[in-house]
Protein backbone atom coordinates (compact mmCIF):
# COMPACT_ATOMS: atom_id res chain seq x y z
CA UNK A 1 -53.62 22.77 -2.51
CA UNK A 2 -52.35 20.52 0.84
CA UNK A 3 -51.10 17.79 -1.83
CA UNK A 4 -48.86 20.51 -3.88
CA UNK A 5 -47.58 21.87 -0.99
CA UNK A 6 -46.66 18.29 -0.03
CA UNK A 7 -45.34 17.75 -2.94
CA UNK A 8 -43.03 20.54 -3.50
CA UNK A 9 -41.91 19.99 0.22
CA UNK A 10 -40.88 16.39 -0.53
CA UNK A 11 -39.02 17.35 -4.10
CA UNK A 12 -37.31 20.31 -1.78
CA UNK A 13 -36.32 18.13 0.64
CA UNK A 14 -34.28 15.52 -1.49
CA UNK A 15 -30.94 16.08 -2.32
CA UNK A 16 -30.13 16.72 -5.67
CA UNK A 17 -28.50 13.19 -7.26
CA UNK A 18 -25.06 15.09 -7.56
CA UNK A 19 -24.78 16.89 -4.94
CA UNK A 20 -21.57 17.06 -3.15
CA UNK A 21 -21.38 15.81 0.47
CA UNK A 22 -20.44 17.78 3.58
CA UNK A 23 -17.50 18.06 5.03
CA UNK A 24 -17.93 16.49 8.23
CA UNK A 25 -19.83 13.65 5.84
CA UNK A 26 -16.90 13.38 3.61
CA UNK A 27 -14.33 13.13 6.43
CA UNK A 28 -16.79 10.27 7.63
CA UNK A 29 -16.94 8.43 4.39
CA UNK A 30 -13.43 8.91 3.85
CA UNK A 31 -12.93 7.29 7.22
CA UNK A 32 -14.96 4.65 6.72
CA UNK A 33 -12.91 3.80 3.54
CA UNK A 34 -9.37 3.81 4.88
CA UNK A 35 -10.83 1.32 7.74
CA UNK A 36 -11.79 -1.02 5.41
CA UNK A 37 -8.09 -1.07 3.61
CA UNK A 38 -6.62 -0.74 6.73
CA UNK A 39 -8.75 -4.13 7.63
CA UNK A 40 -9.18 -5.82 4.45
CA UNK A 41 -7.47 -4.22 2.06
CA UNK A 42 -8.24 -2.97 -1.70
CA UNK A 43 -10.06 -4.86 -4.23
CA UNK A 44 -7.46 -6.66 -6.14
CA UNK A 45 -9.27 -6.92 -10.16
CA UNK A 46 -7.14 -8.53 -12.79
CA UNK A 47 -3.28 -8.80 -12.12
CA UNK A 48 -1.79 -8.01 -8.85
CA UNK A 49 1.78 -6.32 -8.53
CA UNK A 50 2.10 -9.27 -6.22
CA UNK A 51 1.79 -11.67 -9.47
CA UNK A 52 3.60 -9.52 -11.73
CA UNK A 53 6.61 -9.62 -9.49
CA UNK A 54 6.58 -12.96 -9.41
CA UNK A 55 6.29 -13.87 -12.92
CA UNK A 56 9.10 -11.24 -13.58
CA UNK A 57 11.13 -13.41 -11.25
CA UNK A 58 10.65 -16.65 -13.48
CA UNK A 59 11.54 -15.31 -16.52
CA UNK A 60 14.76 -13.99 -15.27
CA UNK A 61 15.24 -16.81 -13.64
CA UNK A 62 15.10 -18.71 -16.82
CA UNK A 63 17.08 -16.28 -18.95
CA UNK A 64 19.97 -15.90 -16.58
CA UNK A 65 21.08 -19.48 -17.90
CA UNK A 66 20.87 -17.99 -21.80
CA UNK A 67 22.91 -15.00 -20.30
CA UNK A 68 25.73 -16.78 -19.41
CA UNK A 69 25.58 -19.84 -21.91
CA UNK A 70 28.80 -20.68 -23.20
CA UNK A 71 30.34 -17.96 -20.58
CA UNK A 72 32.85 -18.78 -17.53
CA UNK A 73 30.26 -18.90 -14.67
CA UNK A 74 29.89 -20.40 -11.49
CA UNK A 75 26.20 -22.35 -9.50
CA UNK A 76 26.40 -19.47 -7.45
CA UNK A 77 24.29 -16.97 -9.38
CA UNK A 78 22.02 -19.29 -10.48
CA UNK A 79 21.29 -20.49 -6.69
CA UNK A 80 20.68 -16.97 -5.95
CA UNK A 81 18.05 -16.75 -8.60
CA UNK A 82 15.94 -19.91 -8.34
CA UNK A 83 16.16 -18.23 -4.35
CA UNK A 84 14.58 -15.40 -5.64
CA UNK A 85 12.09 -16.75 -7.30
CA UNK A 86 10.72 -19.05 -5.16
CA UNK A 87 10.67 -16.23 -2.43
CA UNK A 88 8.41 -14.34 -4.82
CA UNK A 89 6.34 -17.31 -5.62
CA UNK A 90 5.94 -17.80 -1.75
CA UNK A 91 4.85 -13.98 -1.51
CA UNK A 92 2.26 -14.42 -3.98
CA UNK A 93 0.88 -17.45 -2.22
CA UNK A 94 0.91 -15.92 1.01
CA UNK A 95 -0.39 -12.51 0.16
CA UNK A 96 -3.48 -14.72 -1.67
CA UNK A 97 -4.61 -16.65 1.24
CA UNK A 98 -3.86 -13.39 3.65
CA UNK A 99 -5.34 -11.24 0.93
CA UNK A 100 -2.66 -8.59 0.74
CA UNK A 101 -1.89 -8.72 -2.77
CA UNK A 102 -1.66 -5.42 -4.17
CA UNK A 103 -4.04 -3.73 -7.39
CA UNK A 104 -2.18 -1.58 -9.97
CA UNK A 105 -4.36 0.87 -9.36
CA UNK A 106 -7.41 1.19 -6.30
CA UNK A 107 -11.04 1.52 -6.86
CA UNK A 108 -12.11 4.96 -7.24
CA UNK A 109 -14.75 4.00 -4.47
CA UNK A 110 -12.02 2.96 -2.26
CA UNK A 111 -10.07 5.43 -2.00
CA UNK A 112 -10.10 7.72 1.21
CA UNK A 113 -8.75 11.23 -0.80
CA UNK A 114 -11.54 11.00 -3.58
CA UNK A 115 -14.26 12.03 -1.56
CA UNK A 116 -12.75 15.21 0.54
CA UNK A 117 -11.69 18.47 -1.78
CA UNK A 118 -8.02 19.80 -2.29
CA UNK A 119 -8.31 21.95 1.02
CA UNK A 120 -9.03 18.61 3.18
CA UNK A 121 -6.55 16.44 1.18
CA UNK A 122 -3.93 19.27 1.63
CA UNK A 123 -4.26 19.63 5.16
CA UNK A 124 -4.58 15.65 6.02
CA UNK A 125 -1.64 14.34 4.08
CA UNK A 126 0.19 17.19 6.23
CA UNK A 127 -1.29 15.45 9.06
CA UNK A 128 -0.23 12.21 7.27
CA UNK A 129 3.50 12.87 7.08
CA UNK A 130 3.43 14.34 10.79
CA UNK A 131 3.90 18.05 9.49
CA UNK A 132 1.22 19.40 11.99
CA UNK A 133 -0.82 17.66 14.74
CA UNK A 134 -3.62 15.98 13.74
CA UNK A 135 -7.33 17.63 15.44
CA UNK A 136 -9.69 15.42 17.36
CA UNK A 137 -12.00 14.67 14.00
CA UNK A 138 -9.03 13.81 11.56
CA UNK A 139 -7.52 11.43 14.09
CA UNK A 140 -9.17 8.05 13.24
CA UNK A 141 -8.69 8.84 9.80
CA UNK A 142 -5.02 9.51 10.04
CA UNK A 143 -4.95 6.10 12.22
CA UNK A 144 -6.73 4.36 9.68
CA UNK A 145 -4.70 5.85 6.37
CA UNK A 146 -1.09 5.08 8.12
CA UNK A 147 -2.74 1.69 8.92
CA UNK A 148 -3.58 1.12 5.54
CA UNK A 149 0.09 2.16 4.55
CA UNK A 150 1.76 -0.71 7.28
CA UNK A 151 -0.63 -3.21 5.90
CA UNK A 152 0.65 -2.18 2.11
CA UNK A 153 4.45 -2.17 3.06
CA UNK A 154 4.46 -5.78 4.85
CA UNK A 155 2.51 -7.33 2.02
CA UNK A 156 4.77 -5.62 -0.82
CA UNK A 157 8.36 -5.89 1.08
CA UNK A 158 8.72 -9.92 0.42
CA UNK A 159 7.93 -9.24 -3.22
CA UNK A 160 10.67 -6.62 -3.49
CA UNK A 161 12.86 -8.36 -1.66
CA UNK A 162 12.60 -11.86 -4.32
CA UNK A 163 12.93 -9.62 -7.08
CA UNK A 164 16.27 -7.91 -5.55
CA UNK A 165 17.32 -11.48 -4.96
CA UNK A 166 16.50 -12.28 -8.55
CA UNK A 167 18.30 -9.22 -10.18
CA UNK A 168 21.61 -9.32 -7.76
CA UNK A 169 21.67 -12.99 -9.14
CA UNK A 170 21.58 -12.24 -12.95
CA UNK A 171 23.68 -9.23 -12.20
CA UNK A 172 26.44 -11.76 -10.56
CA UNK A 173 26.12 -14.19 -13.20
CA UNK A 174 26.61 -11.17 -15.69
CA UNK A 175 29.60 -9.93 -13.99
CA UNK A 176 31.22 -13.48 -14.00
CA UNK A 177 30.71 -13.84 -17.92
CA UNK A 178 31.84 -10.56 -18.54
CA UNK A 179 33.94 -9.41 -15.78
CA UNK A 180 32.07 -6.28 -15.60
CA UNK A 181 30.85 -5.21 -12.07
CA UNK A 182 29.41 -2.16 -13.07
CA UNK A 183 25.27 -3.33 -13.22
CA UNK A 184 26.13 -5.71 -9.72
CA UNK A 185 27.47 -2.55 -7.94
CA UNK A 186 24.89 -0.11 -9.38
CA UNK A 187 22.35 -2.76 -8.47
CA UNK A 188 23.52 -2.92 -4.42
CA UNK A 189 23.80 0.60 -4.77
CA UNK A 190 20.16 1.04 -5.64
CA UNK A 191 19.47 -1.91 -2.98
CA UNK A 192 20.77 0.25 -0.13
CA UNK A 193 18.64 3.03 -1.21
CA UNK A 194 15.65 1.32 -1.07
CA UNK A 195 16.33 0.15 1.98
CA UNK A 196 17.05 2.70 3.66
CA UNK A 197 14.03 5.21 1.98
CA UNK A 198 11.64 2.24 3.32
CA UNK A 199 13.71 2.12 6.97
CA UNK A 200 13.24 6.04 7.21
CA UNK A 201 9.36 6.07 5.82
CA UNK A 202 8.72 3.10 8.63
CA UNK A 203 10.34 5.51 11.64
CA UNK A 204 7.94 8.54 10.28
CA UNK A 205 5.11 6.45 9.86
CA UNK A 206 5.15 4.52 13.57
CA UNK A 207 6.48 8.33 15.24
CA UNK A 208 3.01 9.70 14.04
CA UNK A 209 0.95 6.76 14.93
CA UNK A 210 2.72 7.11 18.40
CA UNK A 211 1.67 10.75 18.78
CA UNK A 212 -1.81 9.84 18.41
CA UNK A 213 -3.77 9.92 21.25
CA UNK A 214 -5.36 6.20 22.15
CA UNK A 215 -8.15 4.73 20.07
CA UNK A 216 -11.34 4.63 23.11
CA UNK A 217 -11.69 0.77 24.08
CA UNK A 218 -14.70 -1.15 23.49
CA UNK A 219 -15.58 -1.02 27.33
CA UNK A 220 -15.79 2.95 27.28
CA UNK A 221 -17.21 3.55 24.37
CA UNK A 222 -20.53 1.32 25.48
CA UNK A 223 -19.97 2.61 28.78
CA UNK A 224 -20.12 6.02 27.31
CA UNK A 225 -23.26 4.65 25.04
CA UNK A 226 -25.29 3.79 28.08
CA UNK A 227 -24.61 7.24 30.01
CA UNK A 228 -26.47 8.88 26.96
């Protein structure tokens, strides 16, 4: 009789293999995982957008000569390109030996947002953008998530910028060919956009990390330890 009631206590006192976490354990875990991008980064599997930038870059590089075969044209377009393309070459490089290339598509067991349900990814990407305050428990995960988002934006920016380098090159050696301007001016248009939609996203992203209150320094927290 002791042995079944053992028994059933044990099989009671297992979770079940699917059950869902709580929510102060899936604000932990969700934590946990936007540290590690914020330090390391995502697993990069296959093809990076890093790579495929660059390999864009080459082959217009190489077919901006075909473009303007046999057309009026001047070295100047085809400087800017081989630019281009050796700036995204260089970003690939670097973002390999600082590993911040960037996956197509993250790790479902990497990302911070799968583990928490729609009410806690509502209200923290509210907390994200700087919409409302962020509360005491949500605050290293906010830290961690905009970190994650700085670390993404310096390691994809030099890419971009190559491949803008690259296209405002073909589009130059287009409009000397052709003497249209229309895809070079559309093309600095779309530049400037960028540019400034990345400019304003920066602001946003360092005013909430500003509002945050400080992160506790090593020397407190063990301080802090040893009182307990």
């Amino acid at each position: 009789m002791s042995l079944r009631l053992w028994l059933v206590g044990v099989v009671t006192t297992i979770p079940a293999p699917g059950a869902a976490p709580t929510p102060d354990a899936a604000l932990a875990e969700a934590t946990r995982r936007a540290e590690r991008l914020a330090e390391h980064g995502p697993t990069v599997r296959g093809l990076s957008v890093t790579a495929s930038l660059a390999v864009i870059s080459v082959f217009m590089t190489v077919v901006v000569p075909v473009l303007v075969f046999g057309e009026p044209w001047g070295s100047g377009p085809v400087v800017v390109t081989v630019v281009g393309m050796v700036l995204a070459i260089r970003a690939w490089v670097v973002g390999r030996r600082r590993h911040t290339l960037q996956p197509f598509r993250i790790a479902a067991e990497e990302r911070p947002f799968s583990v928490l349900d729609r009410t806690q990814r509502r209200l923290l990407w509210r907390r994200i953008t700087g919409r409302t305050s962020a509360t005491a428990d949500t605050v290293p995960l906010v830290r961690a998530f905009l970190g994650w988002q700085r670390r993404s934006s310096r390691g994809a920016v030099p890419s971009l910028i190559a491949l803008g380098v690259v296209m405002l090159g073909s589009a130059w050696a287009i409009a000397l060919s052709s003497g249209d301007v229309l895809l070079l001016v559309l093309l600095l248009v779309v530049a400037v956009f960028i540019g400034a939609m990345t400019a304003v996203e920066s602001r946003r992203r360092e005013r909430v990390l500003r509002s945050l209150p400080d992160p506790p320094s090593p020397e407190c927290s063990a301080a802090a330890i040893d009182q307990n």
